[in-house]
Protein backbone atom coordinates (compact mmCIF):
# COMPACT_ATOMS: atom_id res chain seq x y z
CA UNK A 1 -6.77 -38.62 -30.36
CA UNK A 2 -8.67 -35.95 -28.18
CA UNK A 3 -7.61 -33.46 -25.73
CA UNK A 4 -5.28 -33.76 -22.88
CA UNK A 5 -3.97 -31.94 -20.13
CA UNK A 6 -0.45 -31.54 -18.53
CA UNK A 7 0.69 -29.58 -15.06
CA UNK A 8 4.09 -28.79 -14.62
CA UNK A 9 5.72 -27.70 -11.35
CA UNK A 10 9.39 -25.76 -11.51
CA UNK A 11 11.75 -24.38 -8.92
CA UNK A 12 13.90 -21.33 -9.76
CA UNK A 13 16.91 -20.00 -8.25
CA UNK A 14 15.45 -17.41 -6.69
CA UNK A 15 11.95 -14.87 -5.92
CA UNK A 16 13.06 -12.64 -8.63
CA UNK A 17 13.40 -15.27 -11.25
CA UNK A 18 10.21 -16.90 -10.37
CA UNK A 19 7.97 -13.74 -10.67
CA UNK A 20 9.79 -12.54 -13.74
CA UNK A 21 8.36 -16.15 -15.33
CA UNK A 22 4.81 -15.67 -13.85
CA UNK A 23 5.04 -11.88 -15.26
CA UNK A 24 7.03 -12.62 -18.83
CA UNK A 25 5.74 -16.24 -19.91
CA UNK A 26 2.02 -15.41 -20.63
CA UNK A 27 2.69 -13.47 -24.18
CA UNK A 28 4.54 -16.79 -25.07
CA UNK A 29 1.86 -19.19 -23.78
CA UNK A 30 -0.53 -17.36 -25.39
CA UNK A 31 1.30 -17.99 -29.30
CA UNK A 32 1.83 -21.90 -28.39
CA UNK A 33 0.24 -24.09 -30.99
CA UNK A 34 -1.90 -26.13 -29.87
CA UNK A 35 -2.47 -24.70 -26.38
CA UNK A 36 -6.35 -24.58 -25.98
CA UNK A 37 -6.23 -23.27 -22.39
CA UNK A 38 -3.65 -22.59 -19.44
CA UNK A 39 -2.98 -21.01 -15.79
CA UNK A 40 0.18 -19.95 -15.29
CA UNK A 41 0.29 -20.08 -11.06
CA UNK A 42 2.06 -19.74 -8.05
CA UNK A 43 2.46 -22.02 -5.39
CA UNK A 44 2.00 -22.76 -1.52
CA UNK A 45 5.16 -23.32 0.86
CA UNK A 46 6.60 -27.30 0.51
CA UNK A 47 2.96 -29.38 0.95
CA UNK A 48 1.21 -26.43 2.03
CA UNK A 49 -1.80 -26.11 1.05
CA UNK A 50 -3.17 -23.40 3.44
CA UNK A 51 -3.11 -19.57 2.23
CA UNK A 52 1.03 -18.89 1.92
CA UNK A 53 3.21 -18.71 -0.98
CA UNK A 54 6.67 -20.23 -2.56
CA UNK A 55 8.26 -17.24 -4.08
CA UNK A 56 10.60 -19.56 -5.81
CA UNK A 57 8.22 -21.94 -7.32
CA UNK A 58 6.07 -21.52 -10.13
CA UNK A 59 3.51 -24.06 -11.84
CA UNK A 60 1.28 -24.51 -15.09
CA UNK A 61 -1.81 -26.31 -16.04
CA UNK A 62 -2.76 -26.56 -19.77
CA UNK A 63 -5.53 -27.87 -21.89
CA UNK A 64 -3.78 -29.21 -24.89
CA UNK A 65 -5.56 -30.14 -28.84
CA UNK A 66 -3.72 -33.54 -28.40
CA UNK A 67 -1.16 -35.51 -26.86
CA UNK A 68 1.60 -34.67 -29.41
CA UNK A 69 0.77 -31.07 -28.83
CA UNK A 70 2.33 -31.08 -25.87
CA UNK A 71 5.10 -33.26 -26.99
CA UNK A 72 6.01 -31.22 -29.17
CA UNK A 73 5.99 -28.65 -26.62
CA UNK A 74 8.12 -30.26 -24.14
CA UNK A 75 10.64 -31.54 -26.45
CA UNK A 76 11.35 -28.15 -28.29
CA UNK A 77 9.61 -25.10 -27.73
CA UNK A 78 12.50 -22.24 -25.89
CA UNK A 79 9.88 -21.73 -23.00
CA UNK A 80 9.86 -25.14 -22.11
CA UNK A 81 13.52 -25.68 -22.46
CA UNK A 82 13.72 -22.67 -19.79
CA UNK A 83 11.78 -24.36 -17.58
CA UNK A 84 13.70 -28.15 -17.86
CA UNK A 85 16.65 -26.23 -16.83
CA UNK A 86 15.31 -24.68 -13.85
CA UNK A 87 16.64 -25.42 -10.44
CA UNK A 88 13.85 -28.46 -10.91
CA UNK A 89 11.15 -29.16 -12.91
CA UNK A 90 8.63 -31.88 -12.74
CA UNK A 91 5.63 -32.74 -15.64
CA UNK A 92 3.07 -35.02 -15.96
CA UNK A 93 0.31 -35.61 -18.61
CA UNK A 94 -3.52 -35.97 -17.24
CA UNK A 95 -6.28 -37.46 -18.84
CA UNK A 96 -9.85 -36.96 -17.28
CA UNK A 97 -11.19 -39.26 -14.60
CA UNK A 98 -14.41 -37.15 -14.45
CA UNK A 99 -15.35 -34.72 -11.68
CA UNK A 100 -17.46 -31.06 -11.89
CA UNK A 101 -17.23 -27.57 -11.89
CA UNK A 102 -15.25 -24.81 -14.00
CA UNK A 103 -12.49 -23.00 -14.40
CA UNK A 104 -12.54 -19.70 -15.87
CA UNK A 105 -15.64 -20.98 -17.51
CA UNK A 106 -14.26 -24.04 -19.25
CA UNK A 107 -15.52 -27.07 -17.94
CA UNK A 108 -11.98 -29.09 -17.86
CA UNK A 109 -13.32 -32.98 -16.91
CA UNK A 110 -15.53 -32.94 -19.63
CA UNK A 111 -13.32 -31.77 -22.57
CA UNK A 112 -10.26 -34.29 -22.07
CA UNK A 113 -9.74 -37.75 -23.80
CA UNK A 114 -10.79 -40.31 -20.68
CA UNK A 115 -8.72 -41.67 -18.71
CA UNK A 116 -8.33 -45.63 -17.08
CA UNK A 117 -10.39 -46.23 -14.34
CA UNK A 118 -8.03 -47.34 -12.25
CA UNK A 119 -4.00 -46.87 -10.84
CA UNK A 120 -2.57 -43.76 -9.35
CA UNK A 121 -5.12 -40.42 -8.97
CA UNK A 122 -4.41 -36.59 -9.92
CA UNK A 123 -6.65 -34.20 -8.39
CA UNK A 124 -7.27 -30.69 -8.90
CA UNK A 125 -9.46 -28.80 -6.83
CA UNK A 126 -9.37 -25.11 -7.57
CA UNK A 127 -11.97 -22.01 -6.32
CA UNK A 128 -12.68 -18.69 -6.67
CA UNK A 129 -13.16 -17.26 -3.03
CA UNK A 130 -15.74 -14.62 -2.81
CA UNK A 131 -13.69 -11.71 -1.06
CA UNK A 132 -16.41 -11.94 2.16
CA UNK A 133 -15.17 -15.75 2.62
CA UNK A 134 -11.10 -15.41 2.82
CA UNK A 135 -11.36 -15.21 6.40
CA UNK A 136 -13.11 -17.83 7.49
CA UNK A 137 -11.81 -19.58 4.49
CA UNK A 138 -8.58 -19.39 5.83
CA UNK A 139 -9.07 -20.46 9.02
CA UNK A 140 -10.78 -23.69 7.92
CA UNK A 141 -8.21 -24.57 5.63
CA UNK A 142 -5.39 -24.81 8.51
CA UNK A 143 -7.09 -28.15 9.66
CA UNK A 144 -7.85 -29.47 6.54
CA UNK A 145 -4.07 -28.87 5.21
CA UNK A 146 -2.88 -30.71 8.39
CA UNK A 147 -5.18 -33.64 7.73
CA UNK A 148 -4.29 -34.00 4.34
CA UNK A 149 -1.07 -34.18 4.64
CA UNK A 150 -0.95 -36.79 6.55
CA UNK A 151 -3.56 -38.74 4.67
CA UNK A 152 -2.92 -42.66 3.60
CA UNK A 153 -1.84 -42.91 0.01
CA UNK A 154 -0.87 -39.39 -0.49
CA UNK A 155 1.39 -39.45 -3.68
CA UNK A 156 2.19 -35.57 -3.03
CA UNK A 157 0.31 -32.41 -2.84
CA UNK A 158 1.11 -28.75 -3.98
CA UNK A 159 -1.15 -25.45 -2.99
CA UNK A 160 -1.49 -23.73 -6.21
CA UNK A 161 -3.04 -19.79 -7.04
CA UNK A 162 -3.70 -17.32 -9.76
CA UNK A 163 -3.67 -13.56 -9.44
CA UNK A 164 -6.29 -11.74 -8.62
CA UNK A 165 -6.11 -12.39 -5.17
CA UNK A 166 -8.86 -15.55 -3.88
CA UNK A 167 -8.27 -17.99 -6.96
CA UNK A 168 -6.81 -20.89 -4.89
CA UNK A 169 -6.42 -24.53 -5.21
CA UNK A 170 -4.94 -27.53 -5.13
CA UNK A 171 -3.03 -30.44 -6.96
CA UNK A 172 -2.53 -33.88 -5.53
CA UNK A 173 -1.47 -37.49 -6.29
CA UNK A 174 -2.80 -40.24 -4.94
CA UNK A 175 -1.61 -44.04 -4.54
CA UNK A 176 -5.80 -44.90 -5.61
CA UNK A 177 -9.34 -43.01 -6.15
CA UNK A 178 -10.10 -44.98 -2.69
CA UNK A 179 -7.17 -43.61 -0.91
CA UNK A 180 -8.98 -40.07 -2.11
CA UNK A 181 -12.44 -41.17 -1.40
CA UNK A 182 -11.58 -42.49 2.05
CA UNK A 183 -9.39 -39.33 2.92
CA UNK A 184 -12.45 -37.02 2.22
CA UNK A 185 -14.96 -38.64 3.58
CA UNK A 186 -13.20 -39.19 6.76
CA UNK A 187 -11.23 -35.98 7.82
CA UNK A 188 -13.80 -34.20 10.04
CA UNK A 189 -11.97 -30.84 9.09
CA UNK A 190 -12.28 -31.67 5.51
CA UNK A 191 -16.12 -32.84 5.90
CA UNK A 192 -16.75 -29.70 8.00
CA UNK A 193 -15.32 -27.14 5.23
CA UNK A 194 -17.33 -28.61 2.00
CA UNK A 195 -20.16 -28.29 4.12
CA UNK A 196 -19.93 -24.34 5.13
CA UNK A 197 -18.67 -24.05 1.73
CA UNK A 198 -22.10 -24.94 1.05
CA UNK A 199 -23.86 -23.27 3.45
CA UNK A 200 -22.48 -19.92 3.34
CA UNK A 201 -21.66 -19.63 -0.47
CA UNK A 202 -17.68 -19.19 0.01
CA UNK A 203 -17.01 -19.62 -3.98
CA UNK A 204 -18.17 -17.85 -6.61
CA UNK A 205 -16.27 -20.55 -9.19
CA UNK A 206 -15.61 -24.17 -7.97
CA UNK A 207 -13.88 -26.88 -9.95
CA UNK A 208 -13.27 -30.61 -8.64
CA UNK A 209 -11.31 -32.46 -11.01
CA UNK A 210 -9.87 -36.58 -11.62
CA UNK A 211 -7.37 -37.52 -13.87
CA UNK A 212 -5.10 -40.55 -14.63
CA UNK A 213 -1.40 -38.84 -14.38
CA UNK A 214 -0.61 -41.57 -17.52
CA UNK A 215 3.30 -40.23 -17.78
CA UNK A 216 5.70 -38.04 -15.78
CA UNK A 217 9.10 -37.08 -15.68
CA UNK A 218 11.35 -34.61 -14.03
CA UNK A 219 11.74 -34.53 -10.16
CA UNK A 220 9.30 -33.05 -7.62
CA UNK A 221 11.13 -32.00 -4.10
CA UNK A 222 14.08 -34.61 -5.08
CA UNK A 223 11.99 -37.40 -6.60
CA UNK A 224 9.02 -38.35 -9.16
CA UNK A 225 6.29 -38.92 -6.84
CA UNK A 226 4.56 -41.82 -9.70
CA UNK A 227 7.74 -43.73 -10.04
């Protein structure tokens, strides 16, 4: 059995509470067996995915040794517990539809078991924005969050960030890989970006990720989006 990864997404009752978990749960993380590699992160506003934040939301993507890793985990670890009793929590476990890039260095597609070819689509797009790009890096993600959202097959979408400041991203589900492919290489605003993202050098760290979300529980704004 090879390595896996899980994102989980939690509402808390309030800013304080969320920011005490994005401050306190990193010493914890950091002891978990079996834990090869993690962001702790904050998130846009509801399906956001332009520059803003949701002080009461908090989400996590880990690398895990192997499935049962992260079952075990889920089903007993205290921090976890904390976070299934949250004002909502959502989780789902990934497995790597290919893709490119890095994050923090680790190349995440190209560790993880694989994943079937085919059913609903996780993606993760995440960047480090070089501080001379937030501007117009902003501005061209207004469009592109407006298009996206109303894309066909859209499962859900979430805006997601690390500290320092410019580590931004995205996760999204997706009814199909062609509802994804279609979306980007349609949306004129979306087309437009990748290609001054090109041109002018906005990242100095890119990742594009696919997975197969193969199991999920939990709720996500009222509802499991893969159910």
């Amino acid at each position: 059995m090879g390595r896996v990864a899980s994102f989980h997404l939690s509402r808390w009752p309030g800013a304080a509470a969320a920011l005490s978990r994005l401050a306190l749960d990193r010493r914890a993380l950091a002891r978990v067996p079996g834990l090869e590699f993690w962001r702790l992160l904050g998130t846009g506003r509801g399906s956001a995915t332009a520059p803003g934040a949701d002080l009461r939301r908090t989400a996590l993507f880990a690398v895990w040794s192997d499935e049962s890793a992260c079952r075990e985990f889920c089903a007993s670890h205290p921090l976890a517990l904390e976070w299934q009793a949250a004002d909502e929590h959502w989780r789902t476990m990934l497995r790597s539809r290919g893709g490119h890039g890095t994050w923090r260095g680790l190349a995440v597609p190209d560790v993880l078991e694989r994943g079937a070819d085919s059913g609903p689509l996780a993606v993760v797009t995440r960047a480090h924005v070089r501080a001379v790009a937030w501007r117009p890096f902003g501005r061209a993600g207004r469009p592109v969050d407006q298009s996206l959202r109303g894309a066909d097959g859209l499962l859900a979408v979430v805006g997601i960030g690390e500290a320092p400041r410019g580590r931004l991203g995205t996760f999204s589900l997706w009814r199909s890989l062609d509802d994804a492919v279609a979306w980007a290489s349609h949306a004129a605003p979306h087309r437009e970006a990748v290609r001054r993202t090109r041109a002018e050098r906005w990242y100095g760290e890119e990742m594009f990720a696919r997975f197969e979300p193969y199991a999920s529980t939990g709720s996500w704004d009222g509802r499991d989006p893969l159910r």
